[in-house]
PDB file of N, CA and C in Angstrom:
ATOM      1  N   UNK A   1       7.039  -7.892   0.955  1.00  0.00           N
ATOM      2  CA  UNK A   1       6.365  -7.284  -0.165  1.00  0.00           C
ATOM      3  C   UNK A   1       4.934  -7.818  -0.204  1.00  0.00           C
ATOM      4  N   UNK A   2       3.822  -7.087  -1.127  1.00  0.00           N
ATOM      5  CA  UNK A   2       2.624  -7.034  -0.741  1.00  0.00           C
ATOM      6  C   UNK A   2       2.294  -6.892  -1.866  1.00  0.00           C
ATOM      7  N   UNK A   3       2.068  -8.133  -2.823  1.00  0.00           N
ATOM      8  CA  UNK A   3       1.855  -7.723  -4.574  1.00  0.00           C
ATOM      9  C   UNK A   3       0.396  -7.174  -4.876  1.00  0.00           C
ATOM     10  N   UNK A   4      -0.556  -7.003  -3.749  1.00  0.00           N
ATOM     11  CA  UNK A   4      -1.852  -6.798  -4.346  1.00  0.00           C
ATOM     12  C   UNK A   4      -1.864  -5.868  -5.595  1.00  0.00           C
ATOM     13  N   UNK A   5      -0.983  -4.585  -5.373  1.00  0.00           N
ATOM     14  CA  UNK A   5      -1.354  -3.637  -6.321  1.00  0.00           C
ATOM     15  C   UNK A   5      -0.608  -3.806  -7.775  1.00  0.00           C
ATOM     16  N   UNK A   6       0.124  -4.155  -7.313  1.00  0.00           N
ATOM     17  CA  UNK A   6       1.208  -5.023  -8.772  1.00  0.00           C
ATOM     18  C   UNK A   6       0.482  -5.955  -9.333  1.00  0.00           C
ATOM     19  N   UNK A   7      -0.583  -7.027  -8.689  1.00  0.00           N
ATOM     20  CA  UNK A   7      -1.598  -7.902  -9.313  1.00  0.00           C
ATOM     21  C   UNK A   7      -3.111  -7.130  -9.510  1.00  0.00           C
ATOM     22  N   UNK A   8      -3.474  -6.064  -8.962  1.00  0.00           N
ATOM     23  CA  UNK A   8      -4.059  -5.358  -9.335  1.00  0.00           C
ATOM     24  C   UNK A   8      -5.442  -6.157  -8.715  1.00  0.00           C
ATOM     25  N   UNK A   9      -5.268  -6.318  -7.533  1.00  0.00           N
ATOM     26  CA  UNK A   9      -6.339  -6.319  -6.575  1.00  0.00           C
ATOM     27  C   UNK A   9      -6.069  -6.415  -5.128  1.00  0.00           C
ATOM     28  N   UNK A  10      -7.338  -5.786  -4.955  1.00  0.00           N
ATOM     29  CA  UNK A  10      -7.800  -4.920  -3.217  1.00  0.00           C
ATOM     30  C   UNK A  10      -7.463  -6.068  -2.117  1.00  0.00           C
ATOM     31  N   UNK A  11      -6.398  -5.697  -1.387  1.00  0.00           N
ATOM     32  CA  UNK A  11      -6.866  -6.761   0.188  1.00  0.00           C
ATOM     33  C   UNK A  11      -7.932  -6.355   1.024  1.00  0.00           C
ATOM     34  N   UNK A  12      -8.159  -7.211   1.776  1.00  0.00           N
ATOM     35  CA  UNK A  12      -9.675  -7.786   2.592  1.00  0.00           C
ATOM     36  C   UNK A  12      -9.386  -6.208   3.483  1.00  0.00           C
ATOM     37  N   UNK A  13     -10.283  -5.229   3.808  1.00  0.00           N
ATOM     38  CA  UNK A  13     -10.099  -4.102   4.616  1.00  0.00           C
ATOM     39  C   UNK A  13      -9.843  -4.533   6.240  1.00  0.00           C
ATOM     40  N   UNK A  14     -10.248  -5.573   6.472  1.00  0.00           N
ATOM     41  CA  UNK A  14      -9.737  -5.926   8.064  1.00  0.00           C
ATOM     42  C   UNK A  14      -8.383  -6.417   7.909  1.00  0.00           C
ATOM     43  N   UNK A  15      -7.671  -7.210   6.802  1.00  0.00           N
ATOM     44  CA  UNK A  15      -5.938  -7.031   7.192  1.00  0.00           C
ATOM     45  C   UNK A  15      -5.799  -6.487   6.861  1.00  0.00           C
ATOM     46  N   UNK A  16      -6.027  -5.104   5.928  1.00  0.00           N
ATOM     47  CA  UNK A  16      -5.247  -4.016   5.853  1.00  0.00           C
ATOM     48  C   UNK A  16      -4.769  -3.018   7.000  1.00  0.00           C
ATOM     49  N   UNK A  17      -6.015  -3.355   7.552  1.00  0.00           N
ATOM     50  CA  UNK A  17      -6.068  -2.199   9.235  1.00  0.00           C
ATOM     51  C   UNK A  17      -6.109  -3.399  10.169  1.00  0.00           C
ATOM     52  N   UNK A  18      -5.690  -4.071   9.988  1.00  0.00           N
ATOM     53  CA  UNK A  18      -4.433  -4.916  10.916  1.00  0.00           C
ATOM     54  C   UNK A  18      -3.080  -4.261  10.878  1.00  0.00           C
ATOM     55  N   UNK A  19      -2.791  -4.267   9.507  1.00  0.00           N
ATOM     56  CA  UNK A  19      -1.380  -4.058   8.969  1.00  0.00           C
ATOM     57  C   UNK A  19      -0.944  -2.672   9.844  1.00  0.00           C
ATOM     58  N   UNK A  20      -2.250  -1.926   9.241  1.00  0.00           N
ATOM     59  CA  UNK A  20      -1.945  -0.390   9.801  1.00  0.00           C
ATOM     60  C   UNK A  20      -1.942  -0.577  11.065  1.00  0.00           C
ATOM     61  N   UNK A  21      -2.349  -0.932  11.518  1.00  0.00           N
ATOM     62  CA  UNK A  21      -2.582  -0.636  13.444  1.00  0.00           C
ATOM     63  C   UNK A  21      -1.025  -1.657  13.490  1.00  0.00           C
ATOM     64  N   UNK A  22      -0.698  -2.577  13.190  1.00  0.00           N
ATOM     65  CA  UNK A  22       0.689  -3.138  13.774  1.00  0.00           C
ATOM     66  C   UNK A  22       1.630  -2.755  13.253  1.00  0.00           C
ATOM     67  N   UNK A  23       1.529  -2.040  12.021  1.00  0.00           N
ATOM     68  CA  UNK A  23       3.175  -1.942  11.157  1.00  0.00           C
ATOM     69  C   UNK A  23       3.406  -0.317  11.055  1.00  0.00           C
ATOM     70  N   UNK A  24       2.286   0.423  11.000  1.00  0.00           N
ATOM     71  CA  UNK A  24       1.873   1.761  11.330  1.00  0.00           C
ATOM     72  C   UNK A  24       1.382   2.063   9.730  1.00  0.00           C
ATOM     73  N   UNK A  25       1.078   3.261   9.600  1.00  0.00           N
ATOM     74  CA  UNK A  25       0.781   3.547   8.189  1.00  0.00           C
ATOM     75  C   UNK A  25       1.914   3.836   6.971  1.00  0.00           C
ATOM     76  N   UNK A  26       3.009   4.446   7.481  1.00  0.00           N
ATOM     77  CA  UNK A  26       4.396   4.802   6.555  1.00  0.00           C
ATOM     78  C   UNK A  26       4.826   3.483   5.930  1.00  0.00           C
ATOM     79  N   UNK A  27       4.839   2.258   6.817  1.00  0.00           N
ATOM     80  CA  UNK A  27       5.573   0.739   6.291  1.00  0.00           C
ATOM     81  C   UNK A  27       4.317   0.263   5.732  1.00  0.00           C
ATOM     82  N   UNK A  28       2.994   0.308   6.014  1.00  0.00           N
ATOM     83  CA  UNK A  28       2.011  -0.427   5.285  1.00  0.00           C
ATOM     84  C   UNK A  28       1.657   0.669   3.757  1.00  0.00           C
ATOM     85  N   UNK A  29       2.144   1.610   3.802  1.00  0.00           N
ATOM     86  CA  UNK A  29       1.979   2.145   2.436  1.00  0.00           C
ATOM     87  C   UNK A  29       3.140   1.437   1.638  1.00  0.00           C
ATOM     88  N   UNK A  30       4.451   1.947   2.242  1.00  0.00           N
ATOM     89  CA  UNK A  30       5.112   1.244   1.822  1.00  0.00           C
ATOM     90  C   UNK A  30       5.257   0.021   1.077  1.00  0.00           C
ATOM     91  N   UNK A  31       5.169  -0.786   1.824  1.00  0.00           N
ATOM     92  CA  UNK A  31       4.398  -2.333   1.417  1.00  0.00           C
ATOM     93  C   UNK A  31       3.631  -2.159   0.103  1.00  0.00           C
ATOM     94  N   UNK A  32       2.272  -1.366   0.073  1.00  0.00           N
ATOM     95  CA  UNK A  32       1.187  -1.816  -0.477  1.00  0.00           C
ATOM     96  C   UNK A  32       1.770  -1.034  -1.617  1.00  0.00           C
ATOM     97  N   UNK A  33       2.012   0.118  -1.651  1.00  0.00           N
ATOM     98  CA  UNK A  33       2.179   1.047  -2.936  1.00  0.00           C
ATOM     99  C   UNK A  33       3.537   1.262  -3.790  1.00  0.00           C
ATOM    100  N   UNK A  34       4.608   0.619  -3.236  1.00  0.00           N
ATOM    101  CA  UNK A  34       5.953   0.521  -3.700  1.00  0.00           C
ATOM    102  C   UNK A  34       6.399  -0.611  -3.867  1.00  0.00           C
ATOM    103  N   UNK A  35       5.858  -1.413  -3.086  1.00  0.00           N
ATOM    104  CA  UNK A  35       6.019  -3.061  -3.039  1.00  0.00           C
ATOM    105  C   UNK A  35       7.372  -3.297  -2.601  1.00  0.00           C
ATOM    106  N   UNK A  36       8.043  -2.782  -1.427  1.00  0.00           N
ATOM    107  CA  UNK A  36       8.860  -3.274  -0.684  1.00  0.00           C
ATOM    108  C   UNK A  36       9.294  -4.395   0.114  1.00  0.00           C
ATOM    109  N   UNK A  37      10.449  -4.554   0.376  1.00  0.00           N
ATOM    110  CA  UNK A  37      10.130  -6.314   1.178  1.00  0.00           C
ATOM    111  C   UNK A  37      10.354  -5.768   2.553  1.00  0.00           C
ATOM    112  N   UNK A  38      10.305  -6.393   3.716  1.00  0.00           N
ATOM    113  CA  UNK A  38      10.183  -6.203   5.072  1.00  0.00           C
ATOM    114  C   UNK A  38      11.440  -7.595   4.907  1.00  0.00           C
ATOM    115  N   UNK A  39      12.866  -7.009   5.563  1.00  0.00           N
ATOM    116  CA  UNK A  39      13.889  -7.724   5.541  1.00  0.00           C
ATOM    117  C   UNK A  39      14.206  -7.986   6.997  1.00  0.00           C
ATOM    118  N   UNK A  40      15.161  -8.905   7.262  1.00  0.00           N
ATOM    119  CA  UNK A  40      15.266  -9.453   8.464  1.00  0.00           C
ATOM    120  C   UNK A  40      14.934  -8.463   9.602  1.00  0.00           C
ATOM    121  N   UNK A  41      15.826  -7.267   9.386  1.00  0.00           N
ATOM    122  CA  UNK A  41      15.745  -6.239  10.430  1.00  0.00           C
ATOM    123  C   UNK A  41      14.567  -5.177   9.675  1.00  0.00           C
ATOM    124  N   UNK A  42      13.183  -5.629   9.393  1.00  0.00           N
ATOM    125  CA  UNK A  42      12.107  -4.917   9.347  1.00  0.00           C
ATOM    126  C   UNK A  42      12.288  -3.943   7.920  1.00  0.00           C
ATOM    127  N   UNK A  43      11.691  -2.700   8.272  1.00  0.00           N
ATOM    128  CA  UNK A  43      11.882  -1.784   7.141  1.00  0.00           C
ATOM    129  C   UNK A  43      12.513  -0.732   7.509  1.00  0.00           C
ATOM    130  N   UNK A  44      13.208  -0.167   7.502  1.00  0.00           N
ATOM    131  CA  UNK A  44      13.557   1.099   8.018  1.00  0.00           C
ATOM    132  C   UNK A  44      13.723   2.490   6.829  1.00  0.00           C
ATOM    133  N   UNK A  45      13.875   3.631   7.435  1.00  0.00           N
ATOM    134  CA  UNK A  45      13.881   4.674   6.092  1.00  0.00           C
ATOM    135  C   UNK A  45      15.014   4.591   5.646  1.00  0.00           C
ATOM    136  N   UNK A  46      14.726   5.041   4.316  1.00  0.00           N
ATOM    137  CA  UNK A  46      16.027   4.598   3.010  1.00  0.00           C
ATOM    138  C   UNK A  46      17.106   5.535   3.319  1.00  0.00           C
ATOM    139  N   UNK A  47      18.264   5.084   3.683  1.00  0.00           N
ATOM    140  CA  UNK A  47      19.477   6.117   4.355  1.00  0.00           C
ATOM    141  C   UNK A  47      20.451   5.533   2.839  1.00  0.00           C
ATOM    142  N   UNK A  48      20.514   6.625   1.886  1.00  0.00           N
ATOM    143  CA  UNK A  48      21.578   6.137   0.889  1.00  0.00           C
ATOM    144  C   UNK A  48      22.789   7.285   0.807  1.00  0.00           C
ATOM    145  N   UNK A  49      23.747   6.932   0.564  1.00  0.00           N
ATOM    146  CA  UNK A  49      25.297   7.360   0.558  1.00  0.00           C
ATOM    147  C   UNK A  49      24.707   9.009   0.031  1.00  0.00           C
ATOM    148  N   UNK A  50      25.666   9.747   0.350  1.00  0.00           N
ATOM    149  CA  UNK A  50      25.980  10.876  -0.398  1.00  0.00           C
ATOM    150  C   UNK A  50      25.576  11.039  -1.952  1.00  0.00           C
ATOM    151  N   UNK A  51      24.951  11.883  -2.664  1.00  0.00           N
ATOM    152  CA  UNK A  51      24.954  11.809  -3.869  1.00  0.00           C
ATOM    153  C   UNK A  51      24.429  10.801  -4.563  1.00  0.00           C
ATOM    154  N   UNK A  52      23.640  10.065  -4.114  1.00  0.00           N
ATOM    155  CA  UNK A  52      22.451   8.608  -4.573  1.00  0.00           C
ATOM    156  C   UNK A  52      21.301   8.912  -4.142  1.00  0.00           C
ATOM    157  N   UNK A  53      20.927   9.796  -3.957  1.00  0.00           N
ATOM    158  CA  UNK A  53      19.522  10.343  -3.417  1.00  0.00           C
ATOM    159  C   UNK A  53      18.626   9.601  -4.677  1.00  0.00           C
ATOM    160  N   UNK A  54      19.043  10.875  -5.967  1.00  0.00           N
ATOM    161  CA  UNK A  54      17.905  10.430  -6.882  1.00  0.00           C
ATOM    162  C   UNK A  54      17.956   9.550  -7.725  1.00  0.00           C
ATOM    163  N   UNK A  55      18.998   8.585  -7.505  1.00  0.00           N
ATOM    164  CA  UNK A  55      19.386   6.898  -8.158  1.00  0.00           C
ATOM    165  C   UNK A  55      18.173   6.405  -7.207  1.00  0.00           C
ATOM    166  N   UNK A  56      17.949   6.445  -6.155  1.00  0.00           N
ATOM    167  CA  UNK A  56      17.086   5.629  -5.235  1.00  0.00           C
ATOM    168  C   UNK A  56      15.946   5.871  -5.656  1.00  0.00           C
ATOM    169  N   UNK A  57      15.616   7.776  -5.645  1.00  0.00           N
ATOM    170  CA  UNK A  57      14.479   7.902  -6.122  1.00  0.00           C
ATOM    171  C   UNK A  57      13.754   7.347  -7.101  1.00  0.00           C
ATOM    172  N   UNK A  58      14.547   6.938  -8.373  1.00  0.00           N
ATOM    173  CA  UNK A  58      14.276   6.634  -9.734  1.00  0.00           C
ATOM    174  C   UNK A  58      13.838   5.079  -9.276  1.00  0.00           C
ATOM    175  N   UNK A  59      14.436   4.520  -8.263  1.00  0.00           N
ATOM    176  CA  UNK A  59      14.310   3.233  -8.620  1.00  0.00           C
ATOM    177  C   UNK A  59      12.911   2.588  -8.002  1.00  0.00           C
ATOM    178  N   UNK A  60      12.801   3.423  -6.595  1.00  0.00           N
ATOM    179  CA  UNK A  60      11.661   3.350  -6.216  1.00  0.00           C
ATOM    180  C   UNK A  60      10.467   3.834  -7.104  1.00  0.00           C
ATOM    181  N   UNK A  61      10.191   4.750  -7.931  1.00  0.00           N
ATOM    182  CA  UNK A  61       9.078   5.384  -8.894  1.00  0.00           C
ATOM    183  C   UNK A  61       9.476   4.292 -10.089  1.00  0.00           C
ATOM    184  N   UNK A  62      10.471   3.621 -10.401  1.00  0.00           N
ATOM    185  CA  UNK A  62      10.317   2.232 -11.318  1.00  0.00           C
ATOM    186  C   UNK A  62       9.213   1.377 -11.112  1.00  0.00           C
ATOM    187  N   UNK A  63       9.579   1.021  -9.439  1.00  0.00           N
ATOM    188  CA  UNK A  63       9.203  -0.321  -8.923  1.00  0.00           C
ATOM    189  C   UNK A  63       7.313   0.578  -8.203  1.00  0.00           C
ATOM    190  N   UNK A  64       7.079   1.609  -8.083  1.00  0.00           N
ATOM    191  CA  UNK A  64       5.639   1.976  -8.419  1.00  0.00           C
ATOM    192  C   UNK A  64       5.213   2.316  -9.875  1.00  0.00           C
ATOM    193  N   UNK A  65       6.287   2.368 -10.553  1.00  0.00           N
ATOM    194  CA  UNK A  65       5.113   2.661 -12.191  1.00  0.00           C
ATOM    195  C   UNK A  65       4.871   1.045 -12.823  1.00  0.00           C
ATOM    196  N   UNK A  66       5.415  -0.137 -12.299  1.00  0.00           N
ATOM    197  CA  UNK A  66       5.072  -1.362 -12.441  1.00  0.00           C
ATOM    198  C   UNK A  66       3.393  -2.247 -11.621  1.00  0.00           C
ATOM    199  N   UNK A  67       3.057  -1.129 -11.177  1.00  0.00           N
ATOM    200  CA  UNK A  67       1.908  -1.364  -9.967  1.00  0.00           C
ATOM    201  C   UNK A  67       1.035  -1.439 -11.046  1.00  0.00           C
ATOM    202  N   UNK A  68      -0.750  -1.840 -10.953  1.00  0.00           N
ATOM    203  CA  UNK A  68      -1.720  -1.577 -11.668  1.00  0.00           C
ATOM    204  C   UNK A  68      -2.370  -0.749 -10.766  1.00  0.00           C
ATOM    205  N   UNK A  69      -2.622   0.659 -11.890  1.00  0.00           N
ATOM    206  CA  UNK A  69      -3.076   1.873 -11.224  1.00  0.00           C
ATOM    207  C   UNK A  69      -4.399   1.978 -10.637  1.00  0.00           C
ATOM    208  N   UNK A  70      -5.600   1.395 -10.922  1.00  0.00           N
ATOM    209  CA  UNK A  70      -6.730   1.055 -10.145  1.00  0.00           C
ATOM    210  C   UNK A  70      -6.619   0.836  -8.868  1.00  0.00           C
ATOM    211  N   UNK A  71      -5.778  -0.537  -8.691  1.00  0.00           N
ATOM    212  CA  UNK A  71      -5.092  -1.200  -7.678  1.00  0.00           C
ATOM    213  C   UNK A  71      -5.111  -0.288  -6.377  1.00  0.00           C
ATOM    214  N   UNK A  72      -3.945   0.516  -6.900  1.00  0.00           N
ATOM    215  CA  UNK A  72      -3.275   1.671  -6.455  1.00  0.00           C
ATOM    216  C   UNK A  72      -4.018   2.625  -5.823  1.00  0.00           C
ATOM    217  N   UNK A  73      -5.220   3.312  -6.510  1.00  0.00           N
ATOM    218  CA  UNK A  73      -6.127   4.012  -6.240  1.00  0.00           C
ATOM    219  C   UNK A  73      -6.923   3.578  -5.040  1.00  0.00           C
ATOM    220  N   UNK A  74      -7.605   2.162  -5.176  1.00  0.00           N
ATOM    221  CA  UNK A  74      -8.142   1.678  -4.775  1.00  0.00           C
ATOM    222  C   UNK A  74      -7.810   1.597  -3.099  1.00  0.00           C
ATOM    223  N   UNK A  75      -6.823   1.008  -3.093  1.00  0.00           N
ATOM    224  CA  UNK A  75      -5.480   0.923  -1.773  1.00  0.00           C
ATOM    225  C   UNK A  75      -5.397   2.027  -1.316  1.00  0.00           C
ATOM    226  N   UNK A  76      -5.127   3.215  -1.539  1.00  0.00           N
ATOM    227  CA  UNK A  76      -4.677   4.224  -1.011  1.00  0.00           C
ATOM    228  C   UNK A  76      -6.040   4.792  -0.490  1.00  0.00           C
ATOM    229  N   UNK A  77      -7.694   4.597  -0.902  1.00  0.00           N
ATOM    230  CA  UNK A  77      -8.320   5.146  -0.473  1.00  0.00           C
ATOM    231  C   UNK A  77      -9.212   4.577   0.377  1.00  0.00           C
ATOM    232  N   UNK A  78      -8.740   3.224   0.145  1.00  0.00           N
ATOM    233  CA  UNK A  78      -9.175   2.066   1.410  1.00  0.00           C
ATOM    234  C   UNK A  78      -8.522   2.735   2.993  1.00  0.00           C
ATOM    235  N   UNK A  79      -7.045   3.001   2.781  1.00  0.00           N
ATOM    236  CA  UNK A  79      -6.349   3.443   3.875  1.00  0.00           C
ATOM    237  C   UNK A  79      -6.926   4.212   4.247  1.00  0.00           C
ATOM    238  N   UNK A  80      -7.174   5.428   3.388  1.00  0.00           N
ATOM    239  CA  UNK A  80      -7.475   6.624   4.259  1.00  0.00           C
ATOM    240  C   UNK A  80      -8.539   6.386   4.883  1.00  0.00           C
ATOM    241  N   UNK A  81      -9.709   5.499   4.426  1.00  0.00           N
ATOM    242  CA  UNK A  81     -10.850   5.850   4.846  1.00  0.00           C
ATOM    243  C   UNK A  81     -10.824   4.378   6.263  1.00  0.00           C
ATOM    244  N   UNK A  82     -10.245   3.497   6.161  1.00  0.00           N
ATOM    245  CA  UNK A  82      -9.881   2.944   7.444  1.00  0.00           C
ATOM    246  C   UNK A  82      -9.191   4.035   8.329  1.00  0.00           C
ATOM    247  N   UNK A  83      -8.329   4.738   8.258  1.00  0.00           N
ATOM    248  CA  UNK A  83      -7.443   5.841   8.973  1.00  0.00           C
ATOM    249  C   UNK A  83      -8.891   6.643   9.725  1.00  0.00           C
ATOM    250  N   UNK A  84      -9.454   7.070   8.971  1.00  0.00           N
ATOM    251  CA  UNK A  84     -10.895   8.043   9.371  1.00  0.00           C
ATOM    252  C   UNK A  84     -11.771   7.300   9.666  1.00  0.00           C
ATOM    253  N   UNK A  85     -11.560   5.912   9.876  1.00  0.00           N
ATOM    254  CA  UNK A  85     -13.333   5.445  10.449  1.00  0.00           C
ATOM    255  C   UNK A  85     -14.170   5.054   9.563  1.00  0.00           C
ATOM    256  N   UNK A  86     -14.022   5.519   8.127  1.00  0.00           N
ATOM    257  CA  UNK A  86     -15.453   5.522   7.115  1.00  0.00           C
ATOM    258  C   UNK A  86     -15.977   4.165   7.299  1.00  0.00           C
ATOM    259  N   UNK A  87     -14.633   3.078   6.672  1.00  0.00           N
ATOM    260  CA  UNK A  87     -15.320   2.037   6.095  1.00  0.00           C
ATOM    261  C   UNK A  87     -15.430   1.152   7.536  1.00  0.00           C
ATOM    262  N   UNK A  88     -15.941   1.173   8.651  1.00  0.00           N
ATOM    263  CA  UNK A  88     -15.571   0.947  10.202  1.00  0.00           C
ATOM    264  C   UNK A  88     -17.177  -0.078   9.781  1.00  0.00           C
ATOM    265  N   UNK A  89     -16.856  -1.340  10.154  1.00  0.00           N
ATOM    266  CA  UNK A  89     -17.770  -1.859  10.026  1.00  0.00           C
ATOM    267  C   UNK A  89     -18.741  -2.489   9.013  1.00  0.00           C
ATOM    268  N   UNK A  90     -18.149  -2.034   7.389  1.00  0.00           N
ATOM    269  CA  UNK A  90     -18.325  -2.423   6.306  1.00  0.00           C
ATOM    270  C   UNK A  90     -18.366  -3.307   5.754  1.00  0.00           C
ATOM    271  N   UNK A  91     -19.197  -3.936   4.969  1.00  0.00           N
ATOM    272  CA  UNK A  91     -18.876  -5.283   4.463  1.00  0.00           C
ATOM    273  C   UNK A  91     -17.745  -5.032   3.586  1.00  0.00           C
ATOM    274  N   UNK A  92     -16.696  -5.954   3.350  1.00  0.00           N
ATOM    275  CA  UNK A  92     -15.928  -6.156   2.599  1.00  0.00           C
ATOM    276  C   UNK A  92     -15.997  -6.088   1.129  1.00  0.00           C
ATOM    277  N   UNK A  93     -17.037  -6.861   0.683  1.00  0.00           N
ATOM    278  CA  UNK A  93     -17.521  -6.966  -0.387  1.00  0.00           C
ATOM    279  C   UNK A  93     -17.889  -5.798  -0.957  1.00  0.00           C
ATOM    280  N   UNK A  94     -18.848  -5.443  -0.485  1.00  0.00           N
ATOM    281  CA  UNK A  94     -19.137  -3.854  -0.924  1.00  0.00           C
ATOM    282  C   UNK A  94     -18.194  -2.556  -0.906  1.00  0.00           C
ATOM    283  N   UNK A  95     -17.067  -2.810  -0.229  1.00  0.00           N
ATOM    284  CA  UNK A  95     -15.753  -1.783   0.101  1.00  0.00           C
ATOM    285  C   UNK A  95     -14.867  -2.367  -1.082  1.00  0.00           C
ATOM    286  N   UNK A  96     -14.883  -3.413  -1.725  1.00  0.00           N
ATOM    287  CA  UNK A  96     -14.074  -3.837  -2.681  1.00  0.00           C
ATOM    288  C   UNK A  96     -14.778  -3.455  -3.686  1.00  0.00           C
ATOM    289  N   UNK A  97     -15.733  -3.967  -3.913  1.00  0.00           N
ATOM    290  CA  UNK A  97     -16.736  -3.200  -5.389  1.00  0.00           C
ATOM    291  C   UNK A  97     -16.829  -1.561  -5.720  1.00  0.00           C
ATOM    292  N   UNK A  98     -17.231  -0.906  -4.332  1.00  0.00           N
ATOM    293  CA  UNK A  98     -16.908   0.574  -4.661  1.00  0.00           C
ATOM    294  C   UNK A  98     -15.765   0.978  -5.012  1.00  0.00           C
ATOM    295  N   UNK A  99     -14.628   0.254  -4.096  1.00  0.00           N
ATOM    296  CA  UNK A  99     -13.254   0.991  -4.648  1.00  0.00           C
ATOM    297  C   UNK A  99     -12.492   0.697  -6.474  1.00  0.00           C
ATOM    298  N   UNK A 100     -12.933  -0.233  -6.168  1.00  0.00           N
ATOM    299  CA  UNK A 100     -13.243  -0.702  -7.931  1.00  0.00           C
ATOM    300  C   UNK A 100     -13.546  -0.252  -9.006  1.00  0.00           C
ATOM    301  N   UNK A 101     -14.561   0.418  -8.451  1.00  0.00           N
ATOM    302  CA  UNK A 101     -15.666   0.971  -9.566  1.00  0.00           C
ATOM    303  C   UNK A 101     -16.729  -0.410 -10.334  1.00  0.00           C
ATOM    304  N   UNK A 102     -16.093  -1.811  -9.359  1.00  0.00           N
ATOM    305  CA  UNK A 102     -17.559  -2.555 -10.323  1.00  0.00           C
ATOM    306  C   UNK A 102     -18.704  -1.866  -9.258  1.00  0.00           C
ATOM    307  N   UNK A 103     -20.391  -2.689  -9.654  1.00  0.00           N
ATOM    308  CA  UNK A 103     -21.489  -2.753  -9.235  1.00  0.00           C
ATOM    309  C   UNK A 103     -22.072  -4.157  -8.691  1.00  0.00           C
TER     310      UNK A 103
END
């Protein structure tokens, strides 16, 4: 698990796109936006019994409506724009302040 967004601040954009380039993007969202744990045997997709579909669902949209939503925002558009190149070379500092919204 990966409390940044649950504590309601940005990780450094070079381990994030670490994360992504080694864990891929599905488990590092995972991680960052649901706050999952990575258990002995890794993460794998949620395979639940017959008829527990939307018990799981509920529990997972629990454990994201506990996130701080800035956070959240923030994270998800860090990714994309590591995914596309934008922030390729960016100071950190300034990639944390914009996604923020401080100055």
């Amino acid at each position: 698990m990966i409390p940044a967004t649950r504590l309601g601040i940005l990780y450094r954009p070079d381990g994030v796109a670490r994360l992504l380039r080694t864990l891929g993007a599905e488990t590092t969202r995972r991680l960052f936006l649901v706050n999952e744990m990575i258990g002995p045997d890794g993460i794998a997709g949620v395979i639940v019994p017959d008829g527990s579909a939307l018990a799981k669902a509920r529990e997972l949209a629990d454990q994201a409506a506990g996130l701080v939503p800035g956070a959240v925002a923030a994270t998800k558009q860090l990714m994309v724009e590591i995914e596309t190149s934008v922030s390729a070379g960016m100071d950190w500092d300034e990639v944390r302040r914009r996604l923020l919204g401080e100055r």
